[in-house]
Protein backbone atom coordinates (compact mmCIF):
# COMPACT_ATOMS: atom_id res chain seq x y z
CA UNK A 1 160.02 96.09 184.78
CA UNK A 2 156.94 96.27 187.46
CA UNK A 3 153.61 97.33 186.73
CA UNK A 4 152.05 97.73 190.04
CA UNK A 5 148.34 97.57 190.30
CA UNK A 6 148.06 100.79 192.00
CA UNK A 7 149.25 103.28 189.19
CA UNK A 8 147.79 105.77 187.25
CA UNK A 9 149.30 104.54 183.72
CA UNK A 10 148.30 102.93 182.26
CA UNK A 11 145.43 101.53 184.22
CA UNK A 12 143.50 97.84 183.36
CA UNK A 13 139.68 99.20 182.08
CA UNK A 14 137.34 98.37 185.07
CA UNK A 15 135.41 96.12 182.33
CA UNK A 16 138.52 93.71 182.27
CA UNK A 17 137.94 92.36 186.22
CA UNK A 18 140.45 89.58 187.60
CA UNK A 19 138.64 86.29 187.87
CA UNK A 20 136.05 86.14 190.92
CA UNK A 21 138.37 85.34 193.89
CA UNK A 22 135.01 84.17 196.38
CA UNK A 23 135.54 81.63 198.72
CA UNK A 24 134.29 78.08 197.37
CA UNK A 25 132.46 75.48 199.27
CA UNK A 26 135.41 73.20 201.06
CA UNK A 27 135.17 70.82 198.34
CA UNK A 28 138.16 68.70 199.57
CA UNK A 29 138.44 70.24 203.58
CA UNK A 30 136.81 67.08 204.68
CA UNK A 31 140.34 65.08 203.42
CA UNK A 32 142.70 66.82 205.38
CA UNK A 33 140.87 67.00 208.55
CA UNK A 34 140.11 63.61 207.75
CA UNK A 35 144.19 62.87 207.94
CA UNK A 36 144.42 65.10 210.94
CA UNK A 37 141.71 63.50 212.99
CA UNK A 38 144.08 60.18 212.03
CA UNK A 39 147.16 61.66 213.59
CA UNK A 40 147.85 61.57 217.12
CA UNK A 41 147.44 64.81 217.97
CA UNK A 42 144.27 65.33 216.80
CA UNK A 43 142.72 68.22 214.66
CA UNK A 44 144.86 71.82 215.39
CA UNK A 45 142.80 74.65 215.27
CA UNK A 46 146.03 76.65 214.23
CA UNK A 47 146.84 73.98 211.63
CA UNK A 48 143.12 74.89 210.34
CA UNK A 49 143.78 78.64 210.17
CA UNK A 50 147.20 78.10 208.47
CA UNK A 51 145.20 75.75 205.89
CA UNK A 52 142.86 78.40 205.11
CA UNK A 53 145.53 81.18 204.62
CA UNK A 54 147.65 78.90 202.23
CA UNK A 55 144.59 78.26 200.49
CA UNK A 56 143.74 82.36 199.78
CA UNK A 57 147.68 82.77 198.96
CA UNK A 58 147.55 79.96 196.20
CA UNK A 59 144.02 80.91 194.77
CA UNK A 60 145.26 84.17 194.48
CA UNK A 61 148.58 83.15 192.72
CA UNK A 62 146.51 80.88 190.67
CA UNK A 63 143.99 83.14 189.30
CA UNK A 64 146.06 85.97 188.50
CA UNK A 65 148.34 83.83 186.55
CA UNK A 66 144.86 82.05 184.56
CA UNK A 67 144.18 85.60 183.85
CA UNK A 68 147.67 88.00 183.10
CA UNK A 69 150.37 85.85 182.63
CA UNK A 70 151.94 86.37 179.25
CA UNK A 71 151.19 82.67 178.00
CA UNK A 72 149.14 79.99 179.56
CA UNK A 73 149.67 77.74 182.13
CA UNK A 74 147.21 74.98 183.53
CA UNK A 75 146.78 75.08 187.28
CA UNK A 76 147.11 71.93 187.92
CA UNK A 77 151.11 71.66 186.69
CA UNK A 78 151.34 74.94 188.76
CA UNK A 79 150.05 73.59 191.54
CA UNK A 80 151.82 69.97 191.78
CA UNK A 81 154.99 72.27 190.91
CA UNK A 82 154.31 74.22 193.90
CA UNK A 83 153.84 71.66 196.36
CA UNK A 84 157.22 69.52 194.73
CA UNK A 85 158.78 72.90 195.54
CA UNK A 86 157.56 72.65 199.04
CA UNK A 87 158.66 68.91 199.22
CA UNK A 88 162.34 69.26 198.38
CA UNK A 89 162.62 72.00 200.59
CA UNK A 90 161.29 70.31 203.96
CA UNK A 91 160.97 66.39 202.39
CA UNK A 92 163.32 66.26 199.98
CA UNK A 93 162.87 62.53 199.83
CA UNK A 94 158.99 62.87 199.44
CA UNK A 95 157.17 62.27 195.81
CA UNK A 96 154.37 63.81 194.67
CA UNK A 97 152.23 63.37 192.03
CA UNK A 98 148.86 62.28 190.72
CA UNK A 99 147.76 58.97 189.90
CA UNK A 100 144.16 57.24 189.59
CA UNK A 101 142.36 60.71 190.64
CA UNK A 102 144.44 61.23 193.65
CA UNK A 103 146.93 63.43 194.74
CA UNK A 104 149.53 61.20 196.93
CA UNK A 105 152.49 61.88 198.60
CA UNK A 106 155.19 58.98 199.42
CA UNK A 107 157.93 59.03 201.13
CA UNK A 108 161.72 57.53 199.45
CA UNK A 109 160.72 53.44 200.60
CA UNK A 110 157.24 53.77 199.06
CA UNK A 111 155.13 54.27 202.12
CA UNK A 112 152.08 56.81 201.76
CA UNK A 113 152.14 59.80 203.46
CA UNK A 114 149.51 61.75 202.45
CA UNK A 115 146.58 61.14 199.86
CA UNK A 116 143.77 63.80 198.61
CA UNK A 117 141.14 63.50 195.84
CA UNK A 118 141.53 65.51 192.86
CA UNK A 119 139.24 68.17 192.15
CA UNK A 120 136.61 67.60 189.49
CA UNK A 121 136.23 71.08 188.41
CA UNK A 122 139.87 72.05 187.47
CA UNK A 123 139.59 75.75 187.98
CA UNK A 124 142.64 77.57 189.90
CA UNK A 125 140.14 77.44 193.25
CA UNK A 126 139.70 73.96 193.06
CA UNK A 127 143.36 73.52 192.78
CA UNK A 128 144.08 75.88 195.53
CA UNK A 129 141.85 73.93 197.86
CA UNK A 130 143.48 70.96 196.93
CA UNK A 131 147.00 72.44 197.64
CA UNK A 132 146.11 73.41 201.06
CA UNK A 133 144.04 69.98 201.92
CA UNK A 134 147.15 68.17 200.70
CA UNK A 135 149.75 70.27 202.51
CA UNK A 136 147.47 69.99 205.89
CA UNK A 137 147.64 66.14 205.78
CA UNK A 138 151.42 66.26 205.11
CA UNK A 139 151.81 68.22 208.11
CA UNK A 140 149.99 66.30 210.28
CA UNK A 141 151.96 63.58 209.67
CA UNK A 142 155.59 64.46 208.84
CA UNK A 143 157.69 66.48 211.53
CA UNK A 144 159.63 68.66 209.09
CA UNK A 145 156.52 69.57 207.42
CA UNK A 146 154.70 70.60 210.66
CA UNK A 147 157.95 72.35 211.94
CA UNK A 148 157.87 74.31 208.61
CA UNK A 149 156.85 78.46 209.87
CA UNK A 150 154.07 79.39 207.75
CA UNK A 151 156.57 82.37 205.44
CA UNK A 152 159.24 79.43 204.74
CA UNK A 153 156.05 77.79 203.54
CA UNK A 154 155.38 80.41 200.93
CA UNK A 155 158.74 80.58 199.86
CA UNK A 156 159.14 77.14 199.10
CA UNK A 157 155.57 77.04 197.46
CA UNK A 158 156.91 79.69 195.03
CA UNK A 159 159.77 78.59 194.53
CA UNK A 160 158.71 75.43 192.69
CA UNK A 161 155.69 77.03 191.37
CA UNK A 162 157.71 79.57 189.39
CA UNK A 163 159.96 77.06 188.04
CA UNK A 164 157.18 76.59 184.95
CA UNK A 165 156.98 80.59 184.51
CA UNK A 166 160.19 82.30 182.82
CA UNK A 167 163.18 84.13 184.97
CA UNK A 168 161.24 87.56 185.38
CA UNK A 169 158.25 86.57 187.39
CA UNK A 170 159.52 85.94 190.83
CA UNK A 171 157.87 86.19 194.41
CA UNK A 172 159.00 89.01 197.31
CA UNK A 173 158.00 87.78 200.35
CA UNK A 174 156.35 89.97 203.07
CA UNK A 175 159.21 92.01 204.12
CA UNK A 176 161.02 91.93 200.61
CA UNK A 177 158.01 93.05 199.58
CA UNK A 178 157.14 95.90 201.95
CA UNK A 179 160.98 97.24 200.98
CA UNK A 180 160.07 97.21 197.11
CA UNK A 181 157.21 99.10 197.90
CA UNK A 182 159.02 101.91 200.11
CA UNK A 183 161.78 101.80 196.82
CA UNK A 184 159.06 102.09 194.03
CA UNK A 185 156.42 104.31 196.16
CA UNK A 186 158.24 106.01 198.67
CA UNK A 187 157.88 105.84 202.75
CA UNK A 188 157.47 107.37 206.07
CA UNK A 189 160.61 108.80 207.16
CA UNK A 190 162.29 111.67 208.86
CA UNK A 191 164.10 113.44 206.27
CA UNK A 192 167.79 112.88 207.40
CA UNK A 193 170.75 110.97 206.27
CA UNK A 194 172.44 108.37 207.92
CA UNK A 195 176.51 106.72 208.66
CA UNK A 196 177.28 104.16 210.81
CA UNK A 197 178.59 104.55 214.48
CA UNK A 198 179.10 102.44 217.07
CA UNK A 199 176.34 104.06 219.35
CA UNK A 200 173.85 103.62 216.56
CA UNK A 201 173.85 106.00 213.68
CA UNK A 202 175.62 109.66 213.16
CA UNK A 203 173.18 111.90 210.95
CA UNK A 204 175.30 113.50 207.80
CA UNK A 205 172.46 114.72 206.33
CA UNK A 206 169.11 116.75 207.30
CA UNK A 207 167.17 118.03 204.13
CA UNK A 208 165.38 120.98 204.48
CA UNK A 209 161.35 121.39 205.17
CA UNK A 210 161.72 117.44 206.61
CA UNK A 211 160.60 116.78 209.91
CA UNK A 212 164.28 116.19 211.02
CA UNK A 213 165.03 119.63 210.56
CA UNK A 214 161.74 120.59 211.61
CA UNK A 215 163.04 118.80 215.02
CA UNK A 216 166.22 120.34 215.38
CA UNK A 217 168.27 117.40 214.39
CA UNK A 218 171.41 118.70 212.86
CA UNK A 219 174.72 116.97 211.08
CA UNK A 220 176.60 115.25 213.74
CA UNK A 221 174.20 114.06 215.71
CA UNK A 222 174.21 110.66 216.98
CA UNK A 223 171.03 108.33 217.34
CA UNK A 224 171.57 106.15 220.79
CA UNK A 225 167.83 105.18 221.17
CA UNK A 226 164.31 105.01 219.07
CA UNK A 227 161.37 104.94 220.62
CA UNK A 228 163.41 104.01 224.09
CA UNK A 229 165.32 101.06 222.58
CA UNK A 230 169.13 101.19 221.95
CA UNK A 231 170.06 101.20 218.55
CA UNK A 232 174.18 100.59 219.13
CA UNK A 233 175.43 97.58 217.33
CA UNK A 234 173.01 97.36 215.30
CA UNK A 235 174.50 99.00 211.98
CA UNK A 236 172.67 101.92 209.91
CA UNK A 237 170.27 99.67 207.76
CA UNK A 238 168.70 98.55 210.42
CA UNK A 239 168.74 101.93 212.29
CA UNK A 240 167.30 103.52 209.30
CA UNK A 241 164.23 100.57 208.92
CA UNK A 242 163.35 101.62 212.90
CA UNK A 243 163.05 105.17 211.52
CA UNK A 244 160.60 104.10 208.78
CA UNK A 245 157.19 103.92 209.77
CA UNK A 246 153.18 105.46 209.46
CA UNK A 247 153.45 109.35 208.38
CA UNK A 248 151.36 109.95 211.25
CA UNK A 249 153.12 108.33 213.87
CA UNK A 250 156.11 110.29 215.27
CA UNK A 251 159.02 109.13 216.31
CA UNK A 252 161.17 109.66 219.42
CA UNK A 253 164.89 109.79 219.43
CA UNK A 254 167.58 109.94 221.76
CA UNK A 255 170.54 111.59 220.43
CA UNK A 256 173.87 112.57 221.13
CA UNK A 257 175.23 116.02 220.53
CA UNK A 258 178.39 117.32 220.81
CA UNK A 259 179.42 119.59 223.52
CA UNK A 260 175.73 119.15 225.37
CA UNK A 261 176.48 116.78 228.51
CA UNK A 262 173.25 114.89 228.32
CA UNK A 263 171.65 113.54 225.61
CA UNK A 264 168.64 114.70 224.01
CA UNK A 265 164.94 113.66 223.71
CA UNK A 266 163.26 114.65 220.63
CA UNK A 267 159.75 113.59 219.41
CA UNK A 268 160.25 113.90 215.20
CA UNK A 269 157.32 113.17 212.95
CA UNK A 270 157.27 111.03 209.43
CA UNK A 271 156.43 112.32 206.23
CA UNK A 272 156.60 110.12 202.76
CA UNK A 273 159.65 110.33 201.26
CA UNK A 274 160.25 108.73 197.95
CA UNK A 275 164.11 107.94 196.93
CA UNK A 276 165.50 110.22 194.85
CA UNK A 277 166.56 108.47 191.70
CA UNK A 278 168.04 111.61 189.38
CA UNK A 279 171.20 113.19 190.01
CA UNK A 280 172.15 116.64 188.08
CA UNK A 281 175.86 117.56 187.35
CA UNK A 282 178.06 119.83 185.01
CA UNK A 283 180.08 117.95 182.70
CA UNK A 284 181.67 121.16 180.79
CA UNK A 285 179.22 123.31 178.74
CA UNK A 286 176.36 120.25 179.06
CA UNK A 287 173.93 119.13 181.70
CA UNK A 288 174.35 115.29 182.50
CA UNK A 289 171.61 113.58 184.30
CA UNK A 290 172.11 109.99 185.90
CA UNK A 291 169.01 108.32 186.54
CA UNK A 292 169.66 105.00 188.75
CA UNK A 293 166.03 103.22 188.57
CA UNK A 294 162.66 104.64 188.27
CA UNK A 295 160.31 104.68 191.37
CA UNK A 296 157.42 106.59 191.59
CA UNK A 297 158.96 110.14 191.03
CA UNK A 298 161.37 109.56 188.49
CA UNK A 299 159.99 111.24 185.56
CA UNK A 300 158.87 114.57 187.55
CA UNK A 301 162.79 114.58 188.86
CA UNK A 302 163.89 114.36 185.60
CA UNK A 303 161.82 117.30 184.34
CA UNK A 304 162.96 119.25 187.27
CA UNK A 305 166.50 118.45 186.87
CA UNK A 306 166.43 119.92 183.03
CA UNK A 307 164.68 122.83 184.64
CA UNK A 308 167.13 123.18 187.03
CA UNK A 309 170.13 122.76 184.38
CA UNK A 310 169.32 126.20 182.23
CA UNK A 311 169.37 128.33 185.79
CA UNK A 312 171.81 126.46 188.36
CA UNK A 313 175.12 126.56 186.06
CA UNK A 314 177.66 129.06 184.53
CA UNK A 315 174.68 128.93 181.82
CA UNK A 316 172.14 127.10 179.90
CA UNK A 317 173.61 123.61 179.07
CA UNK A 318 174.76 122.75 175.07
CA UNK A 319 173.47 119.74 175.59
CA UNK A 320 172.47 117.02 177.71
CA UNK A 321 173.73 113.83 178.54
CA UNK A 322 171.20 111.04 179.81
CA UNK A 323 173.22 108.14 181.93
CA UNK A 324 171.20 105.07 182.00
CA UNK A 325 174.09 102.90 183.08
CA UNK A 326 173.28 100.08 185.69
CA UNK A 327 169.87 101.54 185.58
CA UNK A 328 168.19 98.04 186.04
CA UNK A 329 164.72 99.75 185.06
CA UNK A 330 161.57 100.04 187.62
CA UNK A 331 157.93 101.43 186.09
CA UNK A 332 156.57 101.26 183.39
CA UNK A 333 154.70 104.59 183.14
CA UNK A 334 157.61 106.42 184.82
CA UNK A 335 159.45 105.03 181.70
CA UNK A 336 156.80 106.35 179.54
CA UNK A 337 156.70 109.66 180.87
CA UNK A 338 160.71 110.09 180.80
CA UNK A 339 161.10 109.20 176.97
CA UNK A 340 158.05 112.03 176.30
CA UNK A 341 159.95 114.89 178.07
CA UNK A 342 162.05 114.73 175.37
CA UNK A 343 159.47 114.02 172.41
CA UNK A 344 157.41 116.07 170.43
CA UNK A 345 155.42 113.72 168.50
CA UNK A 346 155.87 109.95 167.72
CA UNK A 347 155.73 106.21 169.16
CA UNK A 348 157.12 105.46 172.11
CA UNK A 349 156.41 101.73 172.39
CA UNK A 350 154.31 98.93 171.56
CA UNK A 351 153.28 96.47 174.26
CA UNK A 352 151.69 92.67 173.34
CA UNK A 353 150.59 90.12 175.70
CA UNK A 354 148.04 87.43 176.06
CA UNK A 355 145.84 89.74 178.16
CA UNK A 356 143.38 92.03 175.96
CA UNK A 357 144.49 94.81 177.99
CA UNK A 358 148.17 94.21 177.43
CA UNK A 359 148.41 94.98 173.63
CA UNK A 360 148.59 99.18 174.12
CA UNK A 361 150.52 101.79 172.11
CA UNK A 362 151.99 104.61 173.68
CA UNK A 363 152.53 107.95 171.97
CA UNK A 364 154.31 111.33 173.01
CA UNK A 365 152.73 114.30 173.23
CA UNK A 366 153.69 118.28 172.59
CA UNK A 367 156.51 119.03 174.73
CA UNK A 368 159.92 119.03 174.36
CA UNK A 369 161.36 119.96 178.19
CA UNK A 370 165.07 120.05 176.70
CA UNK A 371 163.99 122.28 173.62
CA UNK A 372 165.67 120.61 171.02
CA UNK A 373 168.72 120.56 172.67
CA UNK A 374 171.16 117.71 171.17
CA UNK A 375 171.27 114.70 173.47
CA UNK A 376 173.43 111.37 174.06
CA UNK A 377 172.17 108.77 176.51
CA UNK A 378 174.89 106.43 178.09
CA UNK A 379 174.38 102.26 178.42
CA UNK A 380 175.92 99.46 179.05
CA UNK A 381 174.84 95.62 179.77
CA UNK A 382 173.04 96.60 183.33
CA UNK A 383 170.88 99.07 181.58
CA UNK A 384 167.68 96.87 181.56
CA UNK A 385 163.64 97.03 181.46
CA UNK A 386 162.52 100.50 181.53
CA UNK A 387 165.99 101.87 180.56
CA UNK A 388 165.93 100.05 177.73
CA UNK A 389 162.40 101.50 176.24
CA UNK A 390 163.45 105.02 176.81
CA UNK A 391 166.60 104.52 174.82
CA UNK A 392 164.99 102.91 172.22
CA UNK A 393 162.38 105.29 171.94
CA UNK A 394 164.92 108.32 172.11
CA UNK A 395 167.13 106.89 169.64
CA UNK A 396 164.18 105.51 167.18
CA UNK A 397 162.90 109.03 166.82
CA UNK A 398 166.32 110.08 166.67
CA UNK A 399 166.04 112.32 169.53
CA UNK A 400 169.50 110.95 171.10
CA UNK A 401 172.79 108.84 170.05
CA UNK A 402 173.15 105.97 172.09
CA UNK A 403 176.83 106.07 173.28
CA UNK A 404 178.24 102.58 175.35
CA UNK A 405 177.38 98.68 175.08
CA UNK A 406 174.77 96.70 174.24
CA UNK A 407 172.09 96.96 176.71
CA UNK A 408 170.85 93.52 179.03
CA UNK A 409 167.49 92.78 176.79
CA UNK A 410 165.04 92.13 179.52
CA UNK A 411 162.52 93.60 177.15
CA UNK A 412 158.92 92.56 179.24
CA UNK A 413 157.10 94.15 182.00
CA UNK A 414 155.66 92.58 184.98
CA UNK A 415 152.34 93.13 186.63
CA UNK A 416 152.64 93.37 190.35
CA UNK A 417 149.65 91.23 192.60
CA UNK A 418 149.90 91.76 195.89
CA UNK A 419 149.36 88.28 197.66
CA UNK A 420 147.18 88.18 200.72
CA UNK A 421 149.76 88.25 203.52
CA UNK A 422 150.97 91.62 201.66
CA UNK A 423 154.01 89.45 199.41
CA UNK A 424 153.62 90.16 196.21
CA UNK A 425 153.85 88.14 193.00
CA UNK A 426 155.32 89.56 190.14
CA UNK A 427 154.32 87.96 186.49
CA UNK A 428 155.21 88.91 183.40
CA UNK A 429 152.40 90.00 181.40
CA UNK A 430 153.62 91.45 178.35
CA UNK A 431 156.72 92.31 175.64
CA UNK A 432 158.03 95.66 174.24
CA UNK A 433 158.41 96.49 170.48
CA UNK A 434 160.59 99.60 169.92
CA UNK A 435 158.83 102.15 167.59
CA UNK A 436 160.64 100.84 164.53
CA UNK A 437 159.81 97.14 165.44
CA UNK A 438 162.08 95.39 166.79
CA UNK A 439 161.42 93.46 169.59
CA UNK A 440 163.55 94.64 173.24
CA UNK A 441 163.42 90.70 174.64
CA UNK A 442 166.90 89.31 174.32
CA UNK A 443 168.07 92.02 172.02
CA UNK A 444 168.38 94.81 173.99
CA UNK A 445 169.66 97.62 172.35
CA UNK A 446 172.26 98.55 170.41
CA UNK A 447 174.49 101.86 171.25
CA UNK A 448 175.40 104.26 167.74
CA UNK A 449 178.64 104.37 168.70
CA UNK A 450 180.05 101.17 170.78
CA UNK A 451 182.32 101.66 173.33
CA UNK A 452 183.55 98.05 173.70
CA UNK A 453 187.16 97.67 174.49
CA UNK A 454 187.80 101.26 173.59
CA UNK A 455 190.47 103.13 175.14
CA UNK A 456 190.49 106.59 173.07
CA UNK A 457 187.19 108.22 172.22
CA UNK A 458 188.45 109.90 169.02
CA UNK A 459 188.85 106.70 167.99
CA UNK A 460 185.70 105.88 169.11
CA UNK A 461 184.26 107.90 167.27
CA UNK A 462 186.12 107.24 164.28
CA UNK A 463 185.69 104.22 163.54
CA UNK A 464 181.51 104.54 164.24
CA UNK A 465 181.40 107.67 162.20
CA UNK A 466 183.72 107.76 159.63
CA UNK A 467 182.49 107.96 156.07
CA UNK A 468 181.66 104.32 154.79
CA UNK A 469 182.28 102.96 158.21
CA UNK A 470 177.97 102.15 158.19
CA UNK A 471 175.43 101.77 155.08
CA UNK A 472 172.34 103.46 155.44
CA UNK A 473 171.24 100.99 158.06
CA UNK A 474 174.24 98.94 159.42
CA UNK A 475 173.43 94.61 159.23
CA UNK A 476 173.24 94.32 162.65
CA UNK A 477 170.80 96.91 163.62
CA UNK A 478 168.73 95.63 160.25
CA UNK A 479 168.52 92.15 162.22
CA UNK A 480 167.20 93.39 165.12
CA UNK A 481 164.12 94.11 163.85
CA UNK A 482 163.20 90.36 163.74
CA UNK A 483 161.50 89.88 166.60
CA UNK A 484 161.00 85.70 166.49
CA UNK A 485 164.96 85.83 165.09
CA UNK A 486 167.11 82.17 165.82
CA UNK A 487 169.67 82.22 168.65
CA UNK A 488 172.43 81.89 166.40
CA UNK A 489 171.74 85.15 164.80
CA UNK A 490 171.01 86.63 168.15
CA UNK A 491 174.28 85.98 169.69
CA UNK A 492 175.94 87.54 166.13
CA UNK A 493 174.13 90.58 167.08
CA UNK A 494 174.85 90.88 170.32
CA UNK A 495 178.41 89.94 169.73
CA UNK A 496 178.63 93.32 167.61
CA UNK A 497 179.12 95.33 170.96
CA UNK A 498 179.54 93.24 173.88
CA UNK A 499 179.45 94.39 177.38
CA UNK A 500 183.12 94.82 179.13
CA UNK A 501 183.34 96.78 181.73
CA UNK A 502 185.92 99.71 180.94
CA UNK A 503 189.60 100.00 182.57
CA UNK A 504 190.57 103.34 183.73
CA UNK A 505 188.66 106.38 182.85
CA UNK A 506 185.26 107.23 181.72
CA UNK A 507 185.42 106.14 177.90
CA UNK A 508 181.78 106.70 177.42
CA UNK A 509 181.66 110.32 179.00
CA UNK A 510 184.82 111.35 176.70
CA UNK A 511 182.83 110.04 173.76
CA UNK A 512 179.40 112.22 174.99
CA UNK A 513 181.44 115.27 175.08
CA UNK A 514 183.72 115.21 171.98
CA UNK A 515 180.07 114.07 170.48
CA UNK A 516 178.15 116.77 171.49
CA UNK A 517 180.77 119.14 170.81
CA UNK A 518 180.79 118.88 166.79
CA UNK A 519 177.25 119.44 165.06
CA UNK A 520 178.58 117.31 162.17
CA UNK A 521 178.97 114.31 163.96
CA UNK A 522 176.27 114.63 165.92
CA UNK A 523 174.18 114.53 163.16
CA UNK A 524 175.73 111.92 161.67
CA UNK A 525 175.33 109.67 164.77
CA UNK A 526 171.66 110.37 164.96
CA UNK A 527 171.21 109.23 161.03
CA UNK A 528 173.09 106.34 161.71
CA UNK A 529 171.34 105.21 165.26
CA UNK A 530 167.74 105.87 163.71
CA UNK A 531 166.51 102.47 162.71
CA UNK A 532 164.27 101.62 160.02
CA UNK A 533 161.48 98.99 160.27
CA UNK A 534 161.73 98.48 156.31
CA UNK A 535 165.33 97.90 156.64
């Protein structure tokens, strides 16, 4: 789950500041220049500027992890990981490593390529320096090193550096990162819909009050040129990126329409669009609401969509159903927000990190948007992150049964830095705890009713609700609430309701509506899915 810097909720207090990131005297400079000046070809003033740039990137990666990762980690194993990641990637016969207050590099036969002082003061800018002194005098002297373009750099840097940080804190390069931000916080676009053609791109879709309707562009159109280029061949990804762009720089297309005998010029400006991640259908008598990630926007589409359900259908729903299914997660605070739509009163989650700022309790407040109405959410073994904490929090407050398969357990959220040539790193920075305790990480949770190789939802439902078919609080929901709980035990739990994917029909939507259908049951679900922290 990301946590970018940028958003309202929750916010880092301004008295909490990352480490100072101001340039340092070039404690170790003189080495690699020294090594250039030794090389043939002399000092590079491009080699210089590249230096210096890989020198902010690392401080930067260095500092924020001193400061928010989720457990500590000494800069200098971050750093020599780094630069081995570099190594095997251009060098894989190179060795690196420290030895006598030096920083060498030497190649398979023992010969020394490289060699740079260790920093006295051992603070992540000292070790950045020393990164970027070291990887300057490996470049001047090794040709798959100096051939390296400055990106593949980065990539490899990360790569090894990440190796001593767990699975969830991961680099997006520049472009990988400029998509993620378009996904999570929307982007300049045109307003129209895209399918592929052989000219370029046929428009299937133009939504209204977007500047592509604003333009004239209507279904059917085809998209031969942007900006004067020709866009054939080139498939409708890529014709869609070369829409993207500034809000307040226009576009120009060339299009094709049919019936006209000439194609048409038309200048169509950008406005931010943010993906639409809620979709609102009828199933029967109840509203069901798929939600595939949450970006910026999720939780205000979500409140619109149960608006929308109790005036667009034959009639208000009877209930709603809440598909979280291959919902990998996305914000926090979007997460947040969604579970309190549906809450009164009561904990949402508990967060705990290393970072002061990290240990925070969020609550609901007044304001139940789907008035009480009774409520299943749907998940399986993609539902992950953010998913996760609003179907904990719906079904510890026993606001919803949790209908479906045991949910992925990536129970930590990741703090989003963005990196000096505008990558960004993402590091976890804290865990969730579900209001009655239990700790998300590895666990995931645990449906009311499992779904798991189940081909008839009546008996489904049977065998979950059935008198004596649970105690009051059923063994393996009682054992998630041990958060530091052996592996052993966690694969018992986990085993209780593994993920299959179904065969044939929708199992888990037959379940919802039989479900929501019988008050008894329902009720009974509830009771059963509400866990206890006393056990």
């Amino acid at each position: 789950m990301s946590r970018p810097r940028q958003h309202s909720a929750p916010q880092r207090p301004a008295a909490a500041p990352a480490p100072s990131r101001r340039p340092r005297a070039p404690l170790f400079a003189l080495a690699a220049l020294v090594a250039i000046a030794a090389c043939a070809r002399g000092p590079d003033p491009e080699e210089a500027a590249l230096a210096a740039r890989f020198e902010a990137m690392t401080r930067t990666a260095l500092q924020e992890i001193d400061a928010y990762y989720i457990e500590p980690r000494p800069s200098y194993r971050l750093t020599f990981s780094g630069l081995r990641g570099v190594a095997d990637r251009f060098a894989p016969g190179l060795k690196i490593g420290p030895s006598n207050g030096t920083l060498y590099g030497r190649t398979a036969d023992g010969a020394e390529l490289a060699s740079v002082g260790l920093p006295a003061e051992r603070s992540p800018a000292a070790w950045a320096e020393t990164a970027a002194a070291f990887l300057s005098a490996v470049r001047a002297r090794s040709p798959a090193f100096g051939a390296a373009e400055e990106e593949a750099l980065y990539d490899a840097f990360f790569d090894g550096l990440l190796r001593e940080l767990d699975p969830y804190s991961r680099y997006a390069g520049r472009e990988a990162a400029r998509q993620a931000r378009a996904e999570r916080e929307g982007f300049g676009g045109v307003g129209a819909a895209l399918d592929s053609h052989p000219d370029g791109a046929r428009i299937v879709g133009v939504t209204p009050g977007r500047p592509a309707a604003g333009a004239g562009l209507v279904v059917g159109d085809v998209i031969v040129a942007i900006d004067g280029a020709p866009v054939g061949g080139l498939g409708v990804s890529r014709v869609a990126e070369r829409l993207r762009g500034p809000v307040d720089q226009p576009v120009r297309l060339t299009v094709r329409r049919a019936g006209l005998p000439e194609p048409l010029t038309l200048t169509v400006g950008r406005t931010r669009i943010v993906p639409d991640t809620v979709r609102l259908s009828r199933e029967g008598p109840h509203a069901l609401i798929r939600v595939s990630s949450f970006n910026q926007r999720t939780a205000k589409r979500l409140a619109e969509a149960l608006a929308s359900s109790r005036h667009d259908g034959p009639g208000p729903p009877a209930g709603v159903i809440l598909d979280l299914r291959g919902n990998p997660g996305g914000l926090l605070d979007q997460a947040i927000y969604s579970a309190d739509l549906f809450l009164e009163t009561g904990l949402i989650s508990l967060a705990d990190g290393r970072h002061p700022t990290s240990r925070q309790r969020f609550l609901a407040e007044p304001g139940d948007l789907a008035q009480g109405l009774p409520m299943v959410i749907l998940i399986d073994g993609a539902s992950a992150s953010a998913a996760e904490i609003l179907a904990a929090a719906l079904q510890d407050q026993g606001r919803a049964a949790l209908i479906g398969m045991s949910s992925f357990g990536k129970g930590t959220i990741q703090t989003v830095a963005t990196l000096p040539n505008q990558g960004e790193l993402y590091l976890t920075w804290a865990r969730f705890v579900a209001p009655s305790g239990y700790a998300l990480h590895r666990l995931g949770v645990g449906p009311t009713i499992c779904t798991t190789g189940v081909r008839d939802a009546v008996r489904a439902l049977d065998g979950a609700l059935a008198p004596g078919a649970h105690a009051d609080n059923p063994p393996a929901l009682r054992r998630r609430l041990a958060p530091d709980a052996p592996e052993d035990e966690i694969a018992d739990v986990l085993d209780t309701c593994p993920w299959r994917p179904h065969e044939g029909g929708d199992i888990d939507l037959a379940v919802a509506r039989l479900l929501l259908d019988s008050p008894a049951l329902y009720e009974r679900a509830i009771e059963i899915g509400r866990f206890r922290a006393d056990g």
